[in-house]
C-alpha atoms as a PDB file:
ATOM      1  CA  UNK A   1     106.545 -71.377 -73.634  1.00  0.00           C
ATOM      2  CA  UNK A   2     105.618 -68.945 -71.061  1.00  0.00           C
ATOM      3  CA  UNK A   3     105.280 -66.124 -73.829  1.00  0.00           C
ATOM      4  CA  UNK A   4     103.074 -67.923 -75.893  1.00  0.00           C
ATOM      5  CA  UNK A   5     100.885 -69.139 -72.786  1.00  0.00           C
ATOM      6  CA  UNK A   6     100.814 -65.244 -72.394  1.00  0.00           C
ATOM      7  CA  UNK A   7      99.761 -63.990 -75.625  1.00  0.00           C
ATOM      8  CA  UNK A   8      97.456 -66.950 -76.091  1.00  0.00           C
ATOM      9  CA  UNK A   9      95.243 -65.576 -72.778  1.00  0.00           C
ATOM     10  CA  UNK A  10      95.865 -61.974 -74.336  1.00  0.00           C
ATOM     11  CA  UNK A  11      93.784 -63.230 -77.511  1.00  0.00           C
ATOM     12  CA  UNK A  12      91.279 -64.968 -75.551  1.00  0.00           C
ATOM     13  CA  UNK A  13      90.226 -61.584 -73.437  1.00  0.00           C
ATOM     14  CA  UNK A  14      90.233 -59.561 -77.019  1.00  0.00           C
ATOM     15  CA  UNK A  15      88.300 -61.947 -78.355  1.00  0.00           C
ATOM     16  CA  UNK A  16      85.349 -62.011 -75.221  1.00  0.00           C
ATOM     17  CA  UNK A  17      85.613 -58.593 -75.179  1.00  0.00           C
ATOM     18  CA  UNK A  18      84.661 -58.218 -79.126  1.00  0.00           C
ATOM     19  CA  UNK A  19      81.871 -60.590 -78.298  1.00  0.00           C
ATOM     20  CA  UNK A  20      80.881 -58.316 -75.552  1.00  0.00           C
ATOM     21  CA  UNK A  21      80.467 -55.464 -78.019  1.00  0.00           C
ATOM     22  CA  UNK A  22      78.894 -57.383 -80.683  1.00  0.00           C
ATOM     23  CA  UNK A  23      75.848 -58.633 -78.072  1.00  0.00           C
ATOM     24  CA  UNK A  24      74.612 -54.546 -77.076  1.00  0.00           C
ATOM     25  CA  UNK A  25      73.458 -53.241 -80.298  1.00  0.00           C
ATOM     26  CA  UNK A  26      75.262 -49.594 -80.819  1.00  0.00           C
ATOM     27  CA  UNK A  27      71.787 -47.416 -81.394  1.00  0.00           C
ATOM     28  CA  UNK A  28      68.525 -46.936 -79.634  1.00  0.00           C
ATOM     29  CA  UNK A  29      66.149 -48.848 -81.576  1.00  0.00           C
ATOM     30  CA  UNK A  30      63.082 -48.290 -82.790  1.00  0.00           C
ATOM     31  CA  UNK A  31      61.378 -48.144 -79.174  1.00  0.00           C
ATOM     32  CA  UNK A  32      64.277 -45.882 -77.825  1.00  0.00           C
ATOM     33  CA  UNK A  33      63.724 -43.587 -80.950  1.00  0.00           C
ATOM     34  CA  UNK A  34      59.907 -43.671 -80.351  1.00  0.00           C
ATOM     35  CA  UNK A  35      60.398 -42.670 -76.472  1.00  0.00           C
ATOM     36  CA  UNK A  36      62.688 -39.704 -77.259  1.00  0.00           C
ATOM     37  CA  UNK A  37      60.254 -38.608 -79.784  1.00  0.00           C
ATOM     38  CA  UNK A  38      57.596 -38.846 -77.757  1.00  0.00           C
ATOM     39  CA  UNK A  39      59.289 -37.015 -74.662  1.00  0.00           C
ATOM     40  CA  UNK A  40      60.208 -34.191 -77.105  1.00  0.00           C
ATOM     41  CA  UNK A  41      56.491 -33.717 -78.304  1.00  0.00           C
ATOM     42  CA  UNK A  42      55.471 -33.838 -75.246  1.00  0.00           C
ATOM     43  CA  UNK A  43      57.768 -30.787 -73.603  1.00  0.00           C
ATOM     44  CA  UNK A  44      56.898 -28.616 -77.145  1.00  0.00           C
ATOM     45  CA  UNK A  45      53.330 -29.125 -75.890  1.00  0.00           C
ATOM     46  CA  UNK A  46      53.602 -28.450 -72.335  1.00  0.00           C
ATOM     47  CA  UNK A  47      56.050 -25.588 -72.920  1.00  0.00           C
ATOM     48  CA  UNK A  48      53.437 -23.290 -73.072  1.00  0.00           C
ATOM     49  CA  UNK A  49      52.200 -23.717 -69.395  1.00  0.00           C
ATOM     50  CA  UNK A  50      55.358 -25.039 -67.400  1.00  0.00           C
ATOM     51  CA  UNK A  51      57.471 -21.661 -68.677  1.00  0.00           C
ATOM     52  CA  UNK A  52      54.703 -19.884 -65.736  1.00  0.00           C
ATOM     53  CA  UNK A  53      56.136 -21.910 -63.220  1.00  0.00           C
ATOM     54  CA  UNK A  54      59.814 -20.553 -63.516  1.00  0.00           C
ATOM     55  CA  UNK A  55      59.534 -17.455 -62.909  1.00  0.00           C
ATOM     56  CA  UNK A  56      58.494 -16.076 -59.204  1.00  0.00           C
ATOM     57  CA  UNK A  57      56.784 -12.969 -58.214  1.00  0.00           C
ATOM     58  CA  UNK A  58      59.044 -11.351 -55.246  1.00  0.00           C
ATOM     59  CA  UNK A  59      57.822  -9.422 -52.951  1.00  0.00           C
ATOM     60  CA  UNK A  60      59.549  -5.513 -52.325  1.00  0.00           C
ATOM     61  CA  UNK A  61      60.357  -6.669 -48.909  1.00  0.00           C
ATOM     62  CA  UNK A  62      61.757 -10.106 -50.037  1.00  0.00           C
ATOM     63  CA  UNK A  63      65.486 -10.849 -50.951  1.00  0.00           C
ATOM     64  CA  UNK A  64      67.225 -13.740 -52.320  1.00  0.00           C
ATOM     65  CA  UNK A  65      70.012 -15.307 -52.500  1.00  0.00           C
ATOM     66  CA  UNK A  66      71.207 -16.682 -56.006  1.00  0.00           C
ATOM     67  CA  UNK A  67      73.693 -19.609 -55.963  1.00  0.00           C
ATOM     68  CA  UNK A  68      75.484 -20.391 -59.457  1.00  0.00           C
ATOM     69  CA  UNK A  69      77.259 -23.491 -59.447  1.00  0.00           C
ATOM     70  CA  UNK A  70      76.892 -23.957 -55.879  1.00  0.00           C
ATOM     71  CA  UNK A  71      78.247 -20.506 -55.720  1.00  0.00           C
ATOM     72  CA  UNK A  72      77.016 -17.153 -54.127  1.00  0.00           C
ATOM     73  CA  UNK A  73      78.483 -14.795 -57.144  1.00  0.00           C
ATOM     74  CA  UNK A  74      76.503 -11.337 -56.414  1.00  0.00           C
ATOM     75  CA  UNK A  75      76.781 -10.179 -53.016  1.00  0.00           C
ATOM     76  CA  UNK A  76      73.256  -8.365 -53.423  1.00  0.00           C
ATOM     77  CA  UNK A  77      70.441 -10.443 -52.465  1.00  0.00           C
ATOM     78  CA  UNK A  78      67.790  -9.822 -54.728  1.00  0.00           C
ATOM     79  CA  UNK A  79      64.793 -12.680 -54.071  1.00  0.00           C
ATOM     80  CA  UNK A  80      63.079 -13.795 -51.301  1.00  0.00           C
ATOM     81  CA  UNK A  81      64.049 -13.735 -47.797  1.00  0.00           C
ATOM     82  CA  UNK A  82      61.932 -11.738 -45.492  1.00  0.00           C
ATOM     83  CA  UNK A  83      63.247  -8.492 -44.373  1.00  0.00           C
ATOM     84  CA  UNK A  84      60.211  -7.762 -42.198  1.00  0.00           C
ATOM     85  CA  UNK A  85      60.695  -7.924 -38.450  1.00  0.00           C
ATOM     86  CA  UNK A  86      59.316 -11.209 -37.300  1.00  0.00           C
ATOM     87  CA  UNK A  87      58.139 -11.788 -33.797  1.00  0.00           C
ATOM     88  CA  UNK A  88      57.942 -15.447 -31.640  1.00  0.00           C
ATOM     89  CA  UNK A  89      57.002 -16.270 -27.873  1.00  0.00           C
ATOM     90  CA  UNK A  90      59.415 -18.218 -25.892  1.00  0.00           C
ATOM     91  CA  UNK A  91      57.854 -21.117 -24.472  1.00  0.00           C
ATOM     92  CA  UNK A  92      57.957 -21.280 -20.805  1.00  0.00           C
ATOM     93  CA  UNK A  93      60.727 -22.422 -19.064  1.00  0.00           C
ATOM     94  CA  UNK A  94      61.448 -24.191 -15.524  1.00  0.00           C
ATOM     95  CA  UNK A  95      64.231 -21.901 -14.284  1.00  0.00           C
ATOM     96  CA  UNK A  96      66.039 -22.144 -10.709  1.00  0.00           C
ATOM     97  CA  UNK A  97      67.316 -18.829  -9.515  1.00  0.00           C
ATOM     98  CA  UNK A  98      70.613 -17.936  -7.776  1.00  0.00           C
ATOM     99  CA  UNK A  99      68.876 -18.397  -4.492  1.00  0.00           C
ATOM    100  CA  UNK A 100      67.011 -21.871  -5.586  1.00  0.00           C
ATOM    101  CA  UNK A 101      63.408 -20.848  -6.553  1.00  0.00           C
ATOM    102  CA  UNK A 102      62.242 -22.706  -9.413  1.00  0.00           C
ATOM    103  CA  UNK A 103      60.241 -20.674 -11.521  1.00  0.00           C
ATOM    104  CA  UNK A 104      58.416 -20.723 -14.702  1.00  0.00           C
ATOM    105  CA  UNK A 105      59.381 -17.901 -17.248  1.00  0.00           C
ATOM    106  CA  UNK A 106      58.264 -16.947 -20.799  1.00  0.00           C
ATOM    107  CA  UNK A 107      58.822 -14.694 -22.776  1.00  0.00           C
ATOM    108  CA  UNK A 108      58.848 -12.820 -26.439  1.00  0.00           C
ATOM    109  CA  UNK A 109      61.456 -12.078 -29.337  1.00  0.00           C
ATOM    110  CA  UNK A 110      61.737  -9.666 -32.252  1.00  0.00           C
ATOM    111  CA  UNK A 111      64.376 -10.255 -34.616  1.00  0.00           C
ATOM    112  CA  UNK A 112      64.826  -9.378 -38.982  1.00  0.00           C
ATOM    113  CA  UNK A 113      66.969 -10.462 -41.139  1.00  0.00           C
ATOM    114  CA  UNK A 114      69.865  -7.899 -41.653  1.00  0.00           C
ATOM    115  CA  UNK A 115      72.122  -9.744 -43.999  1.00  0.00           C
ATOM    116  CA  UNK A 116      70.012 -11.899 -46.075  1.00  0.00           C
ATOM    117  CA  UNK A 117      74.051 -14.079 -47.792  1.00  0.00           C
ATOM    118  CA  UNK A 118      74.762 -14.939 -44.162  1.00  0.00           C
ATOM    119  CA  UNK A 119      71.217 -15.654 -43.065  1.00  0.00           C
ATOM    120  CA  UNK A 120      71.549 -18.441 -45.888  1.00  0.00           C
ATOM    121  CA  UNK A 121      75.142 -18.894 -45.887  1.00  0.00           C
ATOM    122  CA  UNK A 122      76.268 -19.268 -42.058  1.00  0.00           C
ATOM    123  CA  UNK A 123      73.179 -21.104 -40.808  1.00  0.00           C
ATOM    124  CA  UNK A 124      70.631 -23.879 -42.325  1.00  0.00           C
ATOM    125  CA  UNK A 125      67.395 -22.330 -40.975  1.00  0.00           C
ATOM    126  CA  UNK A 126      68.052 -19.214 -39.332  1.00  0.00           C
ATOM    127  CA  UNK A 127      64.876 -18.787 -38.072  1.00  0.00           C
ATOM    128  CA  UNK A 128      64.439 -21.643 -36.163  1.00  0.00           C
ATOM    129  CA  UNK A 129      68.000 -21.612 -34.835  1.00  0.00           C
ATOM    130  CA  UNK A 130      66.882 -18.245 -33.491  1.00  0.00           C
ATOM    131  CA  UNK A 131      64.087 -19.340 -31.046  1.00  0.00           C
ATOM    132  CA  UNK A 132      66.584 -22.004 -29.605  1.00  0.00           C
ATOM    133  CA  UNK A 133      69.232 -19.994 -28.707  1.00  0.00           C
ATOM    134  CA  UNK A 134      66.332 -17.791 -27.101  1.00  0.00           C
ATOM    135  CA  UNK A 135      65.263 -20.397 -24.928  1.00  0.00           C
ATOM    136  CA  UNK A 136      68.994 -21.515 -23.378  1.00  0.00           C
ATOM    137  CA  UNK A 137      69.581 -17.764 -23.158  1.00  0.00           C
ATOM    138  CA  UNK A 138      66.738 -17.003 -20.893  1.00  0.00           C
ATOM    139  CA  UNK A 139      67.550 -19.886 -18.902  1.00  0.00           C
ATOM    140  CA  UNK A 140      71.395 -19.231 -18.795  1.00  0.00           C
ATOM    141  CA  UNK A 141      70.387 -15.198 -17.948  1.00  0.00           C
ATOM    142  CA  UNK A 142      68.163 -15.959 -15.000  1.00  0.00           C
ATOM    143  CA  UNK A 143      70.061 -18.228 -14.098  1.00  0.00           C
ATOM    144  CA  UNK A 144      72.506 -15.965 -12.680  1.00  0.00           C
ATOM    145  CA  UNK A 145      69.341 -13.463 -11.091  1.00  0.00           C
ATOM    146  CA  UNK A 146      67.842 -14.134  -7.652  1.00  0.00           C
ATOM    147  CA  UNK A 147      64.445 -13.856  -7.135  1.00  0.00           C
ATOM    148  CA  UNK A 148      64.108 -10.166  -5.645  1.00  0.00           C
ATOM    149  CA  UNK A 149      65.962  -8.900  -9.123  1.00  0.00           C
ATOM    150  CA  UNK A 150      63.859 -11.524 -11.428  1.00  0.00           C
ATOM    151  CA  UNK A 151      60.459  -9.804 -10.314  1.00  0.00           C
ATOM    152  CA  UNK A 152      61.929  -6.065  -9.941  1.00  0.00           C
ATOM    153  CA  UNK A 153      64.402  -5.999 -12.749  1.00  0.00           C
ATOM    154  CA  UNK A 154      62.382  -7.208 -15.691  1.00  0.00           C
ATOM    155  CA  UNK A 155      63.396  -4.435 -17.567  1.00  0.00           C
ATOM    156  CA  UNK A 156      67.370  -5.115 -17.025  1.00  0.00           C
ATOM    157  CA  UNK A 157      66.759  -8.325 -17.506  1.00  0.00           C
ATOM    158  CA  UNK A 158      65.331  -8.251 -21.156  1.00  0.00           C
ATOM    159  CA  UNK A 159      68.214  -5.855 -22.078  1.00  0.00           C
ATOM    160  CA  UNK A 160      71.146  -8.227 -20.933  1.00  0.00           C
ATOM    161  CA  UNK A 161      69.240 -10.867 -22.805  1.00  0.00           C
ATOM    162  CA  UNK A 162      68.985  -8.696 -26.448  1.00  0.00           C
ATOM    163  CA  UNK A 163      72.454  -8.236 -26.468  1.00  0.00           C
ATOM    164  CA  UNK A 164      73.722 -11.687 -25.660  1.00  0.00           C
ATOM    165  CA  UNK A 165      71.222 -12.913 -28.635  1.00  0.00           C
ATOM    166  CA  UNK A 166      72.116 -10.081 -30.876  1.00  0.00           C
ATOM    167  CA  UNK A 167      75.772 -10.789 -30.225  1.00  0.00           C
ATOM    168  CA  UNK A 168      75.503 -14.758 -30.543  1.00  0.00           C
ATOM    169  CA  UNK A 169      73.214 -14.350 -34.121  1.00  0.00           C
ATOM    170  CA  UNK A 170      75.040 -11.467 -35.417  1.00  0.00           C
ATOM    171  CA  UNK A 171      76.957 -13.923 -37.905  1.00  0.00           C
ATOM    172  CA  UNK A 172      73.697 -15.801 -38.632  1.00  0.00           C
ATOM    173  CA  UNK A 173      72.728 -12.045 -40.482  1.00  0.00           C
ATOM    174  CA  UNK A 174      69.851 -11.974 -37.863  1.00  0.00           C
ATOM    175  CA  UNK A 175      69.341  -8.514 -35.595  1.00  0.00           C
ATOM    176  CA  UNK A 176      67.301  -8.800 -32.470  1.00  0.00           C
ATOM    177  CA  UNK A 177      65.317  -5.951 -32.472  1.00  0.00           C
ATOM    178  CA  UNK A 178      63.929  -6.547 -28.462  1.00  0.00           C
ATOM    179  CA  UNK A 179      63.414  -9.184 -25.818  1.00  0.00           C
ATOM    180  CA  UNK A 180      60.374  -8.563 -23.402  1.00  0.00           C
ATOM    181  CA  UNK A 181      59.550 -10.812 -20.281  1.00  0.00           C
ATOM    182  CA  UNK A 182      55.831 -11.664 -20.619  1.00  0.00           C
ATOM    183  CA  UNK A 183      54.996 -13.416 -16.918  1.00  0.00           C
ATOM    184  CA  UNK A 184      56.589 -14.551 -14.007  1.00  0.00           C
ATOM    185  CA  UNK A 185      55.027 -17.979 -12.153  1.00  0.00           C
ATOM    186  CA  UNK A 186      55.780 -18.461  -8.844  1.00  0.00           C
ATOM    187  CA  UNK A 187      54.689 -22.418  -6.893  1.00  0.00           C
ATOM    188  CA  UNK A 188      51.931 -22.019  -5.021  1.00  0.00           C
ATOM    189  CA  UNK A 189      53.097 -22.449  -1.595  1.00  0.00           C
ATOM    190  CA  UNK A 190      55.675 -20.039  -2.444  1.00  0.00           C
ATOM    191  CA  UNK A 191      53.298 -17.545  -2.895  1.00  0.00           C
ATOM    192  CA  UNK A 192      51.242 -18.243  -0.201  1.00  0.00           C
ATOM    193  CA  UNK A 193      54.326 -17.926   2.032  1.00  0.00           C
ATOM    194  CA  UNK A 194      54.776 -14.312  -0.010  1.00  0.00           C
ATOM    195  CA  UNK A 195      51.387 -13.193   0.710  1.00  0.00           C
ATOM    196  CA  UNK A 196      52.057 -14.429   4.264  1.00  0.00           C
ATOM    197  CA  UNK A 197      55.101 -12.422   4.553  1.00  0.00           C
ATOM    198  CA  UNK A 198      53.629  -9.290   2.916  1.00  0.00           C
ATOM    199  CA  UNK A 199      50.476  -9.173   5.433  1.00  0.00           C
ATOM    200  CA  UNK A 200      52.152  -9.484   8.687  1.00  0.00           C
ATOM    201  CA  UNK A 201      54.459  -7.107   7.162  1.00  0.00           C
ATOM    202  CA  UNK A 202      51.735  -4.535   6.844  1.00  0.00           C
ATOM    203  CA  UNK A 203      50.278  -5.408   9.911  1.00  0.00           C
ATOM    204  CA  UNK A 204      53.846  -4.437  11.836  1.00  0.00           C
ATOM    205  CA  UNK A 205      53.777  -1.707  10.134  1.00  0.00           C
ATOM    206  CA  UNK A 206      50.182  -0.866  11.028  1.00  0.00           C
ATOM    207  CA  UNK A 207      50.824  -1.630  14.972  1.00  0.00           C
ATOM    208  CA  UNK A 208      53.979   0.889  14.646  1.00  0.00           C
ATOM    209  CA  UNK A 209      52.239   3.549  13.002  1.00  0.00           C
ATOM    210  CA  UNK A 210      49.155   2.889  15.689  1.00  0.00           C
ATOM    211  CA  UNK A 211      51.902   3.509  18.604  1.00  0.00           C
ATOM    212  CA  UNK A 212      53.337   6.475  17.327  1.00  0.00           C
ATOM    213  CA  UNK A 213      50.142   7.969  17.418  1.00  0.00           C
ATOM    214  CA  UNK A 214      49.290   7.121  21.081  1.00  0.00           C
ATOM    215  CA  UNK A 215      52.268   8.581  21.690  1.00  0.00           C
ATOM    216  CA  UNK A 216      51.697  11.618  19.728  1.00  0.00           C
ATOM    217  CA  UNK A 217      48.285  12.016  21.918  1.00  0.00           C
ATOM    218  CA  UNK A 218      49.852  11.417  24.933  1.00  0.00           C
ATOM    219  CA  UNK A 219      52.395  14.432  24.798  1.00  0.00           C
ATOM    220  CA  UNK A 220      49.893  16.746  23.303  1.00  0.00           C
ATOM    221  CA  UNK A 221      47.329  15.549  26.264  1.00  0.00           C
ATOM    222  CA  UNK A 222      50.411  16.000  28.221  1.00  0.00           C
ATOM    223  CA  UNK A 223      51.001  19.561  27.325  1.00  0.00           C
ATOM    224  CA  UNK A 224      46.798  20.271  27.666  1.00  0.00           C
ATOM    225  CA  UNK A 225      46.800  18.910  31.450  1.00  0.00           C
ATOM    226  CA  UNK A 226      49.693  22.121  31.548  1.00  0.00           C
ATOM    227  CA  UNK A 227      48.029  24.262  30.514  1.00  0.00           C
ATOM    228  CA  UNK A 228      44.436  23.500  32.030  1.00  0.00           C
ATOM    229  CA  UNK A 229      45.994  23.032  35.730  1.00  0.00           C
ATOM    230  CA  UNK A 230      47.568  26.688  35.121  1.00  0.00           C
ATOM    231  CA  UNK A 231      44.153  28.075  35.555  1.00  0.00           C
ATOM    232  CA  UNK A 232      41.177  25.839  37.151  1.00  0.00           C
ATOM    233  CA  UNK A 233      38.243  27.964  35.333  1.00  0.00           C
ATOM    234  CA  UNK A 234      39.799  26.364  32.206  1.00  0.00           C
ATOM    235  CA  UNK A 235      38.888  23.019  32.963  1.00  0.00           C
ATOM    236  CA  UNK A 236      35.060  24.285  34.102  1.00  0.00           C
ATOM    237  CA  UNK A 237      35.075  25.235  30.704  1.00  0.00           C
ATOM    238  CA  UNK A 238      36.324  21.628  29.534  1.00  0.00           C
ATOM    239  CA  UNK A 239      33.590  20.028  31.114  1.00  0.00           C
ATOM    240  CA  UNK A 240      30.957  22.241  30.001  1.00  0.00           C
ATOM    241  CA  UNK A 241      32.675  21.927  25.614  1.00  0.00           C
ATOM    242  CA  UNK A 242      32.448  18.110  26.919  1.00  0.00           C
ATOM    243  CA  UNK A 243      28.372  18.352  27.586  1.00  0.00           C
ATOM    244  CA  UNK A 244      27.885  20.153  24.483  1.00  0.00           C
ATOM    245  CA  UNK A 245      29.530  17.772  22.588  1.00  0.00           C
ATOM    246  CA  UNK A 246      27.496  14.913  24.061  1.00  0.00           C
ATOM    247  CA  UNK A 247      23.997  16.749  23.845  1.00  0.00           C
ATOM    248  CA  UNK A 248      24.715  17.235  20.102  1.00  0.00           C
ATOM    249  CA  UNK A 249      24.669  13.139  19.744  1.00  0.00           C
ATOM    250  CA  UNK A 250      20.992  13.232  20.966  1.00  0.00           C
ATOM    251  CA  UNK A 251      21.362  10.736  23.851  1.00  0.00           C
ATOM    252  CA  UNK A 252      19.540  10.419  26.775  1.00  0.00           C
ATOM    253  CA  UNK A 253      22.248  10.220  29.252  1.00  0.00           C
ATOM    254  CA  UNK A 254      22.920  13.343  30.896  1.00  0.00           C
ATOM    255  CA  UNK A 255      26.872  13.266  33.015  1.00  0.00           C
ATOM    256  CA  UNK A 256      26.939  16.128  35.412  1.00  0.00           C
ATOM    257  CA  UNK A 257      30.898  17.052  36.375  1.00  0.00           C
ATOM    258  CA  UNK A 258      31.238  16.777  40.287  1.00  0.00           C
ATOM    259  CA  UNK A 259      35.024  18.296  41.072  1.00  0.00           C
ATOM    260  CA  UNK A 260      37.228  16.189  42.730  1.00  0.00           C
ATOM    261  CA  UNK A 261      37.228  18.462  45.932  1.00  0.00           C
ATOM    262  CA  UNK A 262      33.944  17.524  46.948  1.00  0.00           C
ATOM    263  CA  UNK A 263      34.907  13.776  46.803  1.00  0.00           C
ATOM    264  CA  UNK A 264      38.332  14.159  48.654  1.00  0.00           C
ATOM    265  CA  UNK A 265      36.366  16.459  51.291  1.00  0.00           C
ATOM    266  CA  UNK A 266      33.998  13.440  52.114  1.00  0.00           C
ATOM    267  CA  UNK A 267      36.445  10.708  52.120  1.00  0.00           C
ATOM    268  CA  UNK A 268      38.710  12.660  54.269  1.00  0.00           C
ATOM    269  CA  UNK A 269      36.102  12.392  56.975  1.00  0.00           C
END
């Protein structure tokens, strides 16, 4: 019984499956027929003007990268990807220093493409991968710098930064050419304290320099009273270079030297 009940369900499903077939009609029809036909007319027609857009005019200092099957085949680029060196400014960026001064630091990057198969391979858009890993790398660079070697060191500065980018892109296919530090902004009370700092600085300096010459004078006015007491006619002649000197100025004030004898002889008495 169970057999039968078997085969019996067996020739119900063959039999809903022919009537399954017989409902969907095994051609196109005439409307199907009519579309196709249509569809073909209309590529022979267009042919003429959509075979310009499938071919490209490359550039000499383009390269491409051909993928067959989802497969790079030739290991020659030959289409475009830009060879020429391309330049971008990093944005600025709120750094604090070694010795915790923020600062505000931008910047500018020149990079090419070197290998145009891992420029396309290794990376999704090299380009703008590029300019990221700019910005974290000034910020992890200066980072490490204090303040005296940020603003005196630019140049050592913008070499350790090409080499940690050329080293961290150098699978991307992508060669940074040079890094350059464009400007430097410091708060504003931290460069008024600066300015603060630099002008008593000068003025120290100033009040130094000032002392060393009164001192200077004083041991060569030192030696002169030597010399002058050695002989007394030389300081006659002292006074009289001193007259001269003020006559020249045209005043009207006329100082007469009176030695110091005379005086000491009257107070004596």
């Amino acid at each position: 019984m169970e057999m039968e009940s078997q085969m019996e369900s067996q020739k119900r499903r063959r039999t809903s499956n022919v009537d399954l077939i017989s409902d969907h009609p095994g051609g196109l029809g005439c409307i199907g027929w009519t579309l196709v036909i249509l569809s073909g007319l209309f590529t022979i027609c267009l042919f003429p003007l959509t075979i310009w857009f499938c071919f490209r005019i490359v550039q000499e200092y383009e390269r491409a990268v051909i993928f067959r099957l989802g497969r790079i085949t030739d290991r020659k680029a030959k289409g475009p990807v830009d060879l020429r060196t391309v330049s971008f400014d990093i944005p600025p960026q709120e750094i604090l220093t070694k010795d915790s001064v923020t600062v505000s630091v931008d910047g500018v990057v020149y990079f090419r493409v070197s290998d145009p198969i891992s420029s396309v391979a290794n990376v999704s858009n090299a380009d703008f991968s590029t300019r990221l890993l700019a910005q974290t790398t000034l910020r992890n660079v200066l980072g490490t710098k204090n303040l005296a070697e940020l603003l005196s060191d630019r140049e050592g500065i913008s070499h350790s930064m090409q080499s940690s980018l050329d080293e961290a892109t150098d699978p991307w296919g992508i060669k940074v050419e040079r890094v350059e530090i464009k400007d430097v902004k410091l708060p504003q009370q931290l460069q008024r304290a600066m300015a603060a700092e630099a002008e008593a600085t000068r003025e120290a300096r100033a009040k130094v320099i000032s002392a060393e010459g009164e001192m200077n004078a004083s041991r060569a006015l030192k030696e002169a009273s030597l010399v002058i007491a050695e002989s007394p006619s030389a300081l006659q002649l002292r006074y009289l270079q001193t007259l001269s000197t003020i006559a020249a100025e045209k005043n009207s004030t006329i100082i007469f030297p009176l030695p110091m004898d005379i005086i000491s002889h009257f107070m004596k008495k």
